[in-house]
C-alpha atoms as a PDB file:
ATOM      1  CA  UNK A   1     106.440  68.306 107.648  1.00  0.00           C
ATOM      2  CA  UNK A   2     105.545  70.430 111.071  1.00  0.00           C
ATOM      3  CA  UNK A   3     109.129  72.235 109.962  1.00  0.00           C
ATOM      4  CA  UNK A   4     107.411  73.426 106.368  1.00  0.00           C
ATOM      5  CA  UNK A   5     104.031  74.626 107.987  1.00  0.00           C
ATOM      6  CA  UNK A   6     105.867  76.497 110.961  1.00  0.00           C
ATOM      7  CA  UNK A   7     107.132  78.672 108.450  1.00  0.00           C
ATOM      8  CA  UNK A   8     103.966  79.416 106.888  1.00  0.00           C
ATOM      9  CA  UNK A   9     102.444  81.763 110.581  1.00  0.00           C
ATOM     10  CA  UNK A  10     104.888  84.828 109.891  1.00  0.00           C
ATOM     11  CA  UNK A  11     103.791  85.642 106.101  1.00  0.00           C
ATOM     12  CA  UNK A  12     100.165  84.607 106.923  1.00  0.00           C
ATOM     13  CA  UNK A  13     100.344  87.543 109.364  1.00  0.00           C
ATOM     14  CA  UNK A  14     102.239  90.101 107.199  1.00  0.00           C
ATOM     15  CA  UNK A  15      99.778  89.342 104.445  1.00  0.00           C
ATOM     16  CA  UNK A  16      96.883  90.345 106.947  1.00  0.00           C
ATOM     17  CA  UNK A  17      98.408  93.533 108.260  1.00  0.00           C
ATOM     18  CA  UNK A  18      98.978  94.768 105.046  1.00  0.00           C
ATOM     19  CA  UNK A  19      95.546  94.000 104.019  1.00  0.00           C
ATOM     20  CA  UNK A  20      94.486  95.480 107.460  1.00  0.00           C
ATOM     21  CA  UNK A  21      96.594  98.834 106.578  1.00  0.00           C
ATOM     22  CA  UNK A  22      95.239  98.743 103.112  1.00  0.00           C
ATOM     23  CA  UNK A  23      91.738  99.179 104.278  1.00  0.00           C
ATOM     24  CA  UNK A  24      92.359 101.970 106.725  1.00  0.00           C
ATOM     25  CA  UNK A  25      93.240 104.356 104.403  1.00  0.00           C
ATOM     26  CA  UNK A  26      90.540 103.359 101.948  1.00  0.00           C
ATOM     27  CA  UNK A  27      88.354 103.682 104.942  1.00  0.00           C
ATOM     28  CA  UNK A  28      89.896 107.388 105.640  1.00  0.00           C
ATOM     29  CA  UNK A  29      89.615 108.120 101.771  1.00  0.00           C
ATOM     30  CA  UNK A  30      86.199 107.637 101.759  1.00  0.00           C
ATOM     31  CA  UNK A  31      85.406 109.291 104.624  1.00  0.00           C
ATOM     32  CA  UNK A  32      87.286 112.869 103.370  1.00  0.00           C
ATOM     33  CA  UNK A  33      85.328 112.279 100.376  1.00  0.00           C
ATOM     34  CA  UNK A  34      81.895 111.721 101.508  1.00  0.00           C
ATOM     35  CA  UNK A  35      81.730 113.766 105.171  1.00  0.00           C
ATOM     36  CA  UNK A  36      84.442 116.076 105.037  1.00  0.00           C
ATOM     37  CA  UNK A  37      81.993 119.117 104.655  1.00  0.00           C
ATOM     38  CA  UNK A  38      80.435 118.347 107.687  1.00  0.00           C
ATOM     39  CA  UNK A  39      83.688 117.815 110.225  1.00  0.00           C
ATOM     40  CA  UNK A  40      81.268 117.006 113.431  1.00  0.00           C
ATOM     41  CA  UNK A  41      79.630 114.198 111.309  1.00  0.00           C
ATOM     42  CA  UNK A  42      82.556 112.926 109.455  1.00  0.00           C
ATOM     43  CA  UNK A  43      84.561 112.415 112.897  1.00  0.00           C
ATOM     44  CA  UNK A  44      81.228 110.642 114.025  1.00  0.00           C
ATOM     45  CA  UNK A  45      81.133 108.699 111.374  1.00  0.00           C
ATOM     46  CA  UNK A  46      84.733 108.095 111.511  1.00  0.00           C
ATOM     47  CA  UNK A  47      84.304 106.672 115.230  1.00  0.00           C
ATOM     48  CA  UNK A  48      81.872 104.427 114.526  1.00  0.00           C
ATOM     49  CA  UNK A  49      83.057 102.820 111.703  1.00  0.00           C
ATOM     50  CA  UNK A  50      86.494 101.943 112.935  1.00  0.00           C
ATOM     51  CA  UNK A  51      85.040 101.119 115.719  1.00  0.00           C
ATOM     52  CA  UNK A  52      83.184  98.436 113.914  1.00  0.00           C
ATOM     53  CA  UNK A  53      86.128  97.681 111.735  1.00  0.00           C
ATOM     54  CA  UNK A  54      88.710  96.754 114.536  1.00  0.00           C
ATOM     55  CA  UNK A  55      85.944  94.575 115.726  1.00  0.00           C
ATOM     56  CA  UNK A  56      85.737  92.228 112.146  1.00  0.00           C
ATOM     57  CA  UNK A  57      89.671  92.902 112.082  1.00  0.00           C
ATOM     58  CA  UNK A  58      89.981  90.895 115.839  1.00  0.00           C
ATOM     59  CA  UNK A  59      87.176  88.179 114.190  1.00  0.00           C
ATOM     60  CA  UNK A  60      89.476  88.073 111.507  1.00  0.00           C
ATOM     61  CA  UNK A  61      93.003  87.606 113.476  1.00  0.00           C
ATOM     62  CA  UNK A  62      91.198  85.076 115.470  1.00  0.00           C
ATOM     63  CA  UNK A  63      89.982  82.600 112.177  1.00  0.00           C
ATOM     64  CA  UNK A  64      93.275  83.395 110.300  1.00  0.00           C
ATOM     65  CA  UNK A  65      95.290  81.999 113.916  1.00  0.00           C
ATOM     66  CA  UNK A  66      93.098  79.138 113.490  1.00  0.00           C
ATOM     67  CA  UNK A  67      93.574  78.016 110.161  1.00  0.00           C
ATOM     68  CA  UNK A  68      97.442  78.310 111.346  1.00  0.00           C
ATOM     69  CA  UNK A  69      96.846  76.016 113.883  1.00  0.00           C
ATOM     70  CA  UNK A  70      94.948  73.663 111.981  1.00  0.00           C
ATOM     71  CA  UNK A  71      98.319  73.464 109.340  1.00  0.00           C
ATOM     72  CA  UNK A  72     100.890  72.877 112.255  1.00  0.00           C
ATOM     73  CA  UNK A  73      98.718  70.044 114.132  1.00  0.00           C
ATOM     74  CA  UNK A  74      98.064  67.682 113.032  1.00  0.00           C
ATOM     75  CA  UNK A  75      99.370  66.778 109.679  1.00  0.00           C
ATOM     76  CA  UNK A  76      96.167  65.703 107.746  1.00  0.00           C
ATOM     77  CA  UNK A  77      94.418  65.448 104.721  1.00  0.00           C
ATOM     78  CA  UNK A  78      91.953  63.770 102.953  1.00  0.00           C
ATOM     79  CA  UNK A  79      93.001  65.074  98.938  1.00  0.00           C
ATOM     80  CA  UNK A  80      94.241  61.602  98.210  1.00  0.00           C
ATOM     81  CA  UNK A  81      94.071  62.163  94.911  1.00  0.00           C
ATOM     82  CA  UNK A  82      96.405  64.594  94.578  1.00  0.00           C
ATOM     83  CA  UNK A  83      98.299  63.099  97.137  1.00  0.00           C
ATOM     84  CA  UNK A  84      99.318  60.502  95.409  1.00  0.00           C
ATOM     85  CA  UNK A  85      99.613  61.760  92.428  1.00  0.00           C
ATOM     86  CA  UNK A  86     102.657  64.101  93.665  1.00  0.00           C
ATOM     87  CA  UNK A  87     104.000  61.226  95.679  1.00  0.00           C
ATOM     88  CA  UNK A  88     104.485  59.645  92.235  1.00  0.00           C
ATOM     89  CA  UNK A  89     105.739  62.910  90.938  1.00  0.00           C
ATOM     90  CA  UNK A  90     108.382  63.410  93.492  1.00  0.00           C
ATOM     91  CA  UNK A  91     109.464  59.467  93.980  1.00  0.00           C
ATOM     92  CA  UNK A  92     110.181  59.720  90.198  1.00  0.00           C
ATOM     93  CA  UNK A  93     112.398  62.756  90.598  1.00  0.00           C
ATOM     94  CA  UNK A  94     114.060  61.145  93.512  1.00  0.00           C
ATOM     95  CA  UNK A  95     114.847  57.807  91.513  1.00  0.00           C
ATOM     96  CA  UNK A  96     115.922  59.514  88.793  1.00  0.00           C
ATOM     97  CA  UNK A  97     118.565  61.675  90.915  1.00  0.00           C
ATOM     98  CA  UNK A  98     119.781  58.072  92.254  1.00  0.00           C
ATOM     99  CA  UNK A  99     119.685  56.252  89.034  1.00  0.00           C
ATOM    100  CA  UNK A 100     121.060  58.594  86.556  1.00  0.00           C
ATOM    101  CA  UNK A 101     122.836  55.032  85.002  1.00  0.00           C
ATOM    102  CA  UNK A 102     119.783  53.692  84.462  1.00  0.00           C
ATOM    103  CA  UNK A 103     117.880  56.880  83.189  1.00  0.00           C
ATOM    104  CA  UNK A 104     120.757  56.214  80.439  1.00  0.00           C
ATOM    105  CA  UNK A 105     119.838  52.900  79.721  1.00  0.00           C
ATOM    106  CA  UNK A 106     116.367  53.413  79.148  1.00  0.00           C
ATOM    107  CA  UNK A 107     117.409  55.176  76.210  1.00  0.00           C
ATOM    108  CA  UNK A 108     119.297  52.398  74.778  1.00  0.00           C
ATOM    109  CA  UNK A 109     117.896  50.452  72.116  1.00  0.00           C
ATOM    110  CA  UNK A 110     116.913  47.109  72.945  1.00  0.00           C
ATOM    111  CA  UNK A 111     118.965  44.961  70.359  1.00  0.00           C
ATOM    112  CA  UNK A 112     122.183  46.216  72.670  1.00  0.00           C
ATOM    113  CA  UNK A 113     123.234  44.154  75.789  1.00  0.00           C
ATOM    114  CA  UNK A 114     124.822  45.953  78.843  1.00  0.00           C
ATOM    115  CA  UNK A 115     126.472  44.954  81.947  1.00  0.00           C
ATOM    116  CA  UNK A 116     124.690  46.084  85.033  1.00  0.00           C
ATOM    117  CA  UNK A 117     126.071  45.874  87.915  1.00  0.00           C
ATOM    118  CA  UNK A 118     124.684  44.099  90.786  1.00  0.00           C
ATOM    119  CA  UNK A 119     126.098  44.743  94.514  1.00  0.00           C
ATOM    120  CA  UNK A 120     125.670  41.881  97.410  1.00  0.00           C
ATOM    121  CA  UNK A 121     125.774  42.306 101.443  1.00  0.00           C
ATOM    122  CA  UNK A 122     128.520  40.112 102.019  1.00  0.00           C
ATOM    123  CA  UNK A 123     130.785  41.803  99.281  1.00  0.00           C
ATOM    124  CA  UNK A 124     130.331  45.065  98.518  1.00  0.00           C
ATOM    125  CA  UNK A 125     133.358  44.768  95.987  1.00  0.00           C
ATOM    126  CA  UNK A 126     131.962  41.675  94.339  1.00  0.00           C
ATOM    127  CA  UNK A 127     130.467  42.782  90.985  1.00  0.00           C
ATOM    128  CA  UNK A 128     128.936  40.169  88.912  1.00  0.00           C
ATOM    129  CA  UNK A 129     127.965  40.934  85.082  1.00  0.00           C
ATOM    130  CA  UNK A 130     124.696  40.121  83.375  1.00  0.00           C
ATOM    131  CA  UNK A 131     122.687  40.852  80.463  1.00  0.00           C
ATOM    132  CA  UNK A 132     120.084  43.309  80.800  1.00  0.00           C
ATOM    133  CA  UNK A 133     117.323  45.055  78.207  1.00  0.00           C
ATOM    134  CA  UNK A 134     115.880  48.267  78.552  1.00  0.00           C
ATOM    135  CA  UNK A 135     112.706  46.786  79.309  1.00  0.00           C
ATOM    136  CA  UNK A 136     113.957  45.042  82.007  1.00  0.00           C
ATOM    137  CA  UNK A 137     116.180  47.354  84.267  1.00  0.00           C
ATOM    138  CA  UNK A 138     116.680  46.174  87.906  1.00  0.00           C
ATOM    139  CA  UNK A 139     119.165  48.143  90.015  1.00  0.00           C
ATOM    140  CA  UNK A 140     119.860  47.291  93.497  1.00  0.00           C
ATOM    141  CA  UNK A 141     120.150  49.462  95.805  1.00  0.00           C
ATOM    142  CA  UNK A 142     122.129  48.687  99.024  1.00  0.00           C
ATOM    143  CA  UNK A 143     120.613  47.928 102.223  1.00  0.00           C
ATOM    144  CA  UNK A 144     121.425  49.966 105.417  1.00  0.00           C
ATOM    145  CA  UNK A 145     121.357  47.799 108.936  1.00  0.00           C
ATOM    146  CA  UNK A 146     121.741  50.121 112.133  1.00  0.00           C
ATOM    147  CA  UNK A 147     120.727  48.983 115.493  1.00  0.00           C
ATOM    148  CA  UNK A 148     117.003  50.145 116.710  1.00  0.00           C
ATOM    149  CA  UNK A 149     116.855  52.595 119.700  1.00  0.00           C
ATOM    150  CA  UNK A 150     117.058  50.725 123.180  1.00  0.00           C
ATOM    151  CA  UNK A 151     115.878  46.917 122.406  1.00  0.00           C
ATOM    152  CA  UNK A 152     118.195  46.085 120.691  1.00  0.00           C
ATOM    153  CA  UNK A 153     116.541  44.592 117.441  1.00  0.00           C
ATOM    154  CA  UNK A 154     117.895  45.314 114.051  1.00  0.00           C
ATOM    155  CA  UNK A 155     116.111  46.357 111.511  1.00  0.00           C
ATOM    156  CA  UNK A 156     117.020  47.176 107.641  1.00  0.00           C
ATOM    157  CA  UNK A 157     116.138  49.841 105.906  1.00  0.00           C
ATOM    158  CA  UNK A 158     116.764  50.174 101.968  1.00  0.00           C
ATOM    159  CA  UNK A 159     117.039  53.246 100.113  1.00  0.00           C
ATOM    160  CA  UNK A 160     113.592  52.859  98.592  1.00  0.00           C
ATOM    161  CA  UNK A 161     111.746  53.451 101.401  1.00  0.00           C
ATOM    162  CA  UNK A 162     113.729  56.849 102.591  1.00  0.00           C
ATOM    163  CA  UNK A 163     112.927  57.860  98.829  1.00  0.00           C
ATOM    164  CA  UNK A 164     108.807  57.471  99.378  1.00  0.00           C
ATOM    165  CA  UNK A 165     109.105  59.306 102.857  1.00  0.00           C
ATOM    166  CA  UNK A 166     111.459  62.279 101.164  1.00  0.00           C
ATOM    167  CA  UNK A 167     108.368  62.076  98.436  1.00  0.00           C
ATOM    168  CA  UNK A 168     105.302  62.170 101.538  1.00  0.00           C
ATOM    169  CA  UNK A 169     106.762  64.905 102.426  1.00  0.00           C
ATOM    170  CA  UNK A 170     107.063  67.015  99.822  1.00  0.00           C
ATOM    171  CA  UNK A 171     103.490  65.269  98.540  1.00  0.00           C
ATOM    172  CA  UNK A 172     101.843  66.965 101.666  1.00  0.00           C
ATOM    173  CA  UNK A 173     103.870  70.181 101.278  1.00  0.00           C
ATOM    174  CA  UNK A 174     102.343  71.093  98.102  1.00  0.00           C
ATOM    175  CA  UNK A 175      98.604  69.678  98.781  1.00  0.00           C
ATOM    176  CA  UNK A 176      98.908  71.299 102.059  1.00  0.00           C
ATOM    177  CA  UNK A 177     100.074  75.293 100.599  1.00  0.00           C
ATOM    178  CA  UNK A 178      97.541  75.145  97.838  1.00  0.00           C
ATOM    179  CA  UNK A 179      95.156  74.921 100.467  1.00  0.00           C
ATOM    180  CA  UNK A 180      96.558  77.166 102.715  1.00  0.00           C
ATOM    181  CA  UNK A 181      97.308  80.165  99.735  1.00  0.00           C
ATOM    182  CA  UNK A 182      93.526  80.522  99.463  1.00  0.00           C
ATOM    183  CA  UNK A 183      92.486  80.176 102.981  1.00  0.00           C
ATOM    184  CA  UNK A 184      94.339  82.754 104.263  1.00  0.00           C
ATOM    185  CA  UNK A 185      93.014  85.402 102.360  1.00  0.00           C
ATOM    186  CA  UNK A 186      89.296  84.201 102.121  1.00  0.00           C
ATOM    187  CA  UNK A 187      89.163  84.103 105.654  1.00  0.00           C
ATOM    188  CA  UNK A 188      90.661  87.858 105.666  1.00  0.00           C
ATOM    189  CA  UNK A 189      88.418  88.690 103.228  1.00  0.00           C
ATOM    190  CA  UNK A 190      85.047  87.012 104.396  1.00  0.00           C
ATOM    191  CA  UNK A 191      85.773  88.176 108.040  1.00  0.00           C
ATOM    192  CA  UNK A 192      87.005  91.536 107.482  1.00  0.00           C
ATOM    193  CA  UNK A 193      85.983  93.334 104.370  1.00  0.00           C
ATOM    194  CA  UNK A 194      83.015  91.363 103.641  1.00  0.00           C
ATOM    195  CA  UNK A 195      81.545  91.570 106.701  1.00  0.00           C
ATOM    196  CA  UNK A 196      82.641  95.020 107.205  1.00  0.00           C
ATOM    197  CA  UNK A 197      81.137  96.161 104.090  1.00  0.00           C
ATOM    198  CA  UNK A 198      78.153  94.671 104.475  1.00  0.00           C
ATOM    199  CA  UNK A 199      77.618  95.464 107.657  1.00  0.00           C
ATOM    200  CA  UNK A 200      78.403  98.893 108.499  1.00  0.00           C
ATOM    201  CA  UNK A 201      75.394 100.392 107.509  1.00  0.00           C
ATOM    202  CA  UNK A 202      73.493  98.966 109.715  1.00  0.00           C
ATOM    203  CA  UNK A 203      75.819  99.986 112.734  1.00  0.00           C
ATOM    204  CA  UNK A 204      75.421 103.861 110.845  1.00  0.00           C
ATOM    205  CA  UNK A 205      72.107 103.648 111.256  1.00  0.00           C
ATOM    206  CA  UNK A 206      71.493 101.956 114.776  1.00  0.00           C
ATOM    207  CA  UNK A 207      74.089 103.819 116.134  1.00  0.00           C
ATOM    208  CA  UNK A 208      72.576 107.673 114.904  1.00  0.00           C
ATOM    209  CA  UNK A 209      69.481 106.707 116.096  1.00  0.00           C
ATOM    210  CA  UNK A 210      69.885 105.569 119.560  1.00  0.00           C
ATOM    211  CA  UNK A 211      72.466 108.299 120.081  1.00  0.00           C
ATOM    212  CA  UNK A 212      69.965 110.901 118.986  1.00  0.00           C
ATOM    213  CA  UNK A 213      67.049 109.334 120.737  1.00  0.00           C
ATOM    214  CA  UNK A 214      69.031 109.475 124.186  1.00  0.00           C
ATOM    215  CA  UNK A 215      70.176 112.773 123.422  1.00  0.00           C
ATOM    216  CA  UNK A 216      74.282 112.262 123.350  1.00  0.00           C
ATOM    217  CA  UNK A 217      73.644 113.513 119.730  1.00  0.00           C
ATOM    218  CA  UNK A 218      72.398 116.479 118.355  1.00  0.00           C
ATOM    219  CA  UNK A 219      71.530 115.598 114.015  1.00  0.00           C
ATOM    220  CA  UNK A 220      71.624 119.500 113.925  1.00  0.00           C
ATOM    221  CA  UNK A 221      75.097 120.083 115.224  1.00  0.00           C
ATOM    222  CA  UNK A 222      76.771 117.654 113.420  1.00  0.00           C
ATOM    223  CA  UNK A 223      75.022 118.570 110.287  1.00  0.00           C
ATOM    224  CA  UNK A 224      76.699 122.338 110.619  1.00  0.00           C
ATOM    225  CA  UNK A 225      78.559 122.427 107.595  1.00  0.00           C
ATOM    226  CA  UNK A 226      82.500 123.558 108.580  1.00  0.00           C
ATOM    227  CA  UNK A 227      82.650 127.418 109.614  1.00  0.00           C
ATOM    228  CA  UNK A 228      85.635 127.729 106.700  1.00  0.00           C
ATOM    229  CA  UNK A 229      83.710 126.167 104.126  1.00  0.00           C
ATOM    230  CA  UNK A 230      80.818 128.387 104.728  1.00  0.00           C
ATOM    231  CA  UNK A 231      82.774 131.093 104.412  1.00  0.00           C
ATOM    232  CA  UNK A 232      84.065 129.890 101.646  1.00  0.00           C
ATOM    233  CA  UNK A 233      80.855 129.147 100.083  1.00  0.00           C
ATOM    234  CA  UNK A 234      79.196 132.318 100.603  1.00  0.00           C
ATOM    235  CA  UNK A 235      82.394 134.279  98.983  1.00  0.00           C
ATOM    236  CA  UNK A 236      81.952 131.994  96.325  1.00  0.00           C
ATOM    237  CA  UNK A 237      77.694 133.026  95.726  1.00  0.00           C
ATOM    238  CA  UNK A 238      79.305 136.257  95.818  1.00  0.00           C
ATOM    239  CA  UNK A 239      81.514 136.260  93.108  1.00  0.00           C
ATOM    240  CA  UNK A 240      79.510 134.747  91.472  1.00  0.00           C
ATOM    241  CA  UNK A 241      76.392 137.375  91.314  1.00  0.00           C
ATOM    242  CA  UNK A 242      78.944 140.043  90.617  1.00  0.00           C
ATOM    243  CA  UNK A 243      79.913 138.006  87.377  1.00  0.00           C
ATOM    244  CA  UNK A 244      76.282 137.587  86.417  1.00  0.00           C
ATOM    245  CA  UNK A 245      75.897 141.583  86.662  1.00  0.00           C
ATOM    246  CA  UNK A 246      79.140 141.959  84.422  1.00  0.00           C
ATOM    247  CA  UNK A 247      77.712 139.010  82.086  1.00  0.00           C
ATOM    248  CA  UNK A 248      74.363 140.913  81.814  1.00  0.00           C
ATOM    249  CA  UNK A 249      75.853 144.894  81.271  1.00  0.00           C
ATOM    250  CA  UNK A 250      78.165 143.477  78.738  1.00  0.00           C
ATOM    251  CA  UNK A 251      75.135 141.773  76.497  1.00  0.00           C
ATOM    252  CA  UNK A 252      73.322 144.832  77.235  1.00  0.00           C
ATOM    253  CA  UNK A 253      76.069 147.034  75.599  1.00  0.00           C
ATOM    254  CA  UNK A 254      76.673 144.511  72.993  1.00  0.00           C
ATOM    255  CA  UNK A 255      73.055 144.611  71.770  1.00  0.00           C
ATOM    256  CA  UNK A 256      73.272 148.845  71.858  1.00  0.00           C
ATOM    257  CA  UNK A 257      76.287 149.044  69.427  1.00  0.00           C
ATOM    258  CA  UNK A 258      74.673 146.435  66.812  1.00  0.00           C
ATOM    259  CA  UNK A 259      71.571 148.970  66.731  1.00  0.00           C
ATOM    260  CA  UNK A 260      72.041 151.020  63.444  1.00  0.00           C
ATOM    261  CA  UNK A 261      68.848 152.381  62.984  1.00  0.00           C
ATOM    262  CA  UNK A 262      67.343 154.982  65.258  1.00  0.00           C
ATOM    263  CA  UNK A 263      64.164 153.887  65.505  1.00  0.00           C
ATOM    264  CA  UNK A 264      65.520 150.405  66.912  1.00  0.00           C
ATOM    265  CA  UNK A 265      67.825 152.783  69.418  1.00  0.00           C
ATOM    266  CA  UNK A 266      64.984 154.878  70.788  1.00  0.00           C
ATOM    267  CA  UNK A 267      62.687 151.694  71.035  1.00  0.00           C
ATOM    268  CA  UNK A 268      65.496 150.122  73.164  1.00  0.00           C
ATOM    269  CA  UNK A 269      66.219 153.129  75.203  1.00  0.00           C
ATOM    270  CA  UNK A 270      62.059 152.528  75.770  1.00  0.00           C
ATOM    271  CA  UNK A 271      63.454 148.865  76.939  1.00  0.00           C
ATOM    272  CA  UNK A 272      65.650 149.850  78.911  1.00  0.00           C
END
């Protein structure tokens, strides 16, 4: 089983790098989009909140090595329930793969008599012939004797019970990963983005504060908006007062070539 769940550590940790990369560049994204006008307060900013994030991101490593640890040793559970129920499963599979003959005969109608074969210890070649229903199928399978490890006993082992430990295993393989598929990333995601998100306003707000109260920040300097976006800006109010002059001569010429009667042109001359 340890062999299944020591696979499990290297995708665990690929999963929470990408998720790790992922949120840097959302974190940079929002960060252009919010502070870039101000470049002194959006690398402020910027400090202290990945700052703050590498801190949830080493929480984060930290439960997510945990929960591999807990996989790997030991091997437990308490979901009996669905423990057993995909013992069953996989002990059927397995006895079907060894009895295909008698996966046949269950199909058989019951009026029809078969031979079945029945194989003893003593004489493996020695097949004896007997009637047998489909509602009453009982294969044999043989039994394997091997001497135990250094006393010296001997013990028998028959193919049924290598069948229910082939079906543990793969029992506690799948009640194990469907565990494990949503740990992994609601640990990531309740230690890192969670409590990143919903914590790095307060760290915004301590931080500005105490900075500014022992003077190693000045709110004024890094509220200078970016000398090339000024400039920018003010080219901009410019251009855009010379377009409301040419807006307002061209209404005023407008409204002096739709005036047909003199009267009307003298009284706007007056206007003017």
């Amino acid at each position: 089983m340890q062999e299944y769940t020591n696979l499990w550590g290297d995708p665990a940790r690929a999963c929470f790098k990408d998720i790790v990369a992922n949120t840097s560049r959302f974190l940079e994204k929002l960060l252009s989009q919010h502070f870039g006008q101000f470049t002194r307060l959006e690398e402020y900013v910027k400090s202290l909140a990945f700052e703050d994030r590498n801190r949830r991101r080493d929480i984060a490593d930290k439960m997510l090595q945990m929960i591999l640890r807990l996989e790997t040793n030991p091997v437990f559970t308490q979901n009996f329930r669905d423990l057993e129920s995909e013992e069953k499963r996989w002990l059927s599979i397995y006895r079907n793969a060894r009895e295909p003959q008698a996966c046949a005969i269950s199909s058989i109608p019951a009026m029809h008599h078969y031979p079945s074969p029945t194989v003893t210890r003593n004489s493996p070649r020695n097949v004896q012939t007997r009637s047998v229903d489909s509602d009453d199928i009982d294969h044999h399978f043989p039994s394997v004797t091997f001497s135990q490890d250094l006393r010296g006993n001997v013990q028998t082992w028959s193919v049924e019970d290598e069948l229910k430990v082939m079906a543990t295993v793969q029992a506690y393989f799948h009640v194990a990963h469907k565990r494990f598929i949503d740990y992994v990333p609601l640990a990531i995601e309740n230690e890192l983005n969670q409590a990143f998100a919903f914590g790095i306003e307060e760290v915004l707000f301590k931080s500005i504060f105490e900075d500014s109260e022992h003077g190693r920040l000045s709110l004024q300097d890094i509220l200078t908006e970016d000398p090339a976006l000024a400039s920018k800006r003010k080219e901009l109010g410019e251009k855009k007062t010379r377009l409301s002059q040419i807006e307002e001569k061209l209404d005023t010429f407008m409204l002096k070539s739709q005036l047909t009667s003199p009267n009307d042109h003298e009284w706007f001359m007056e206007v003017a």
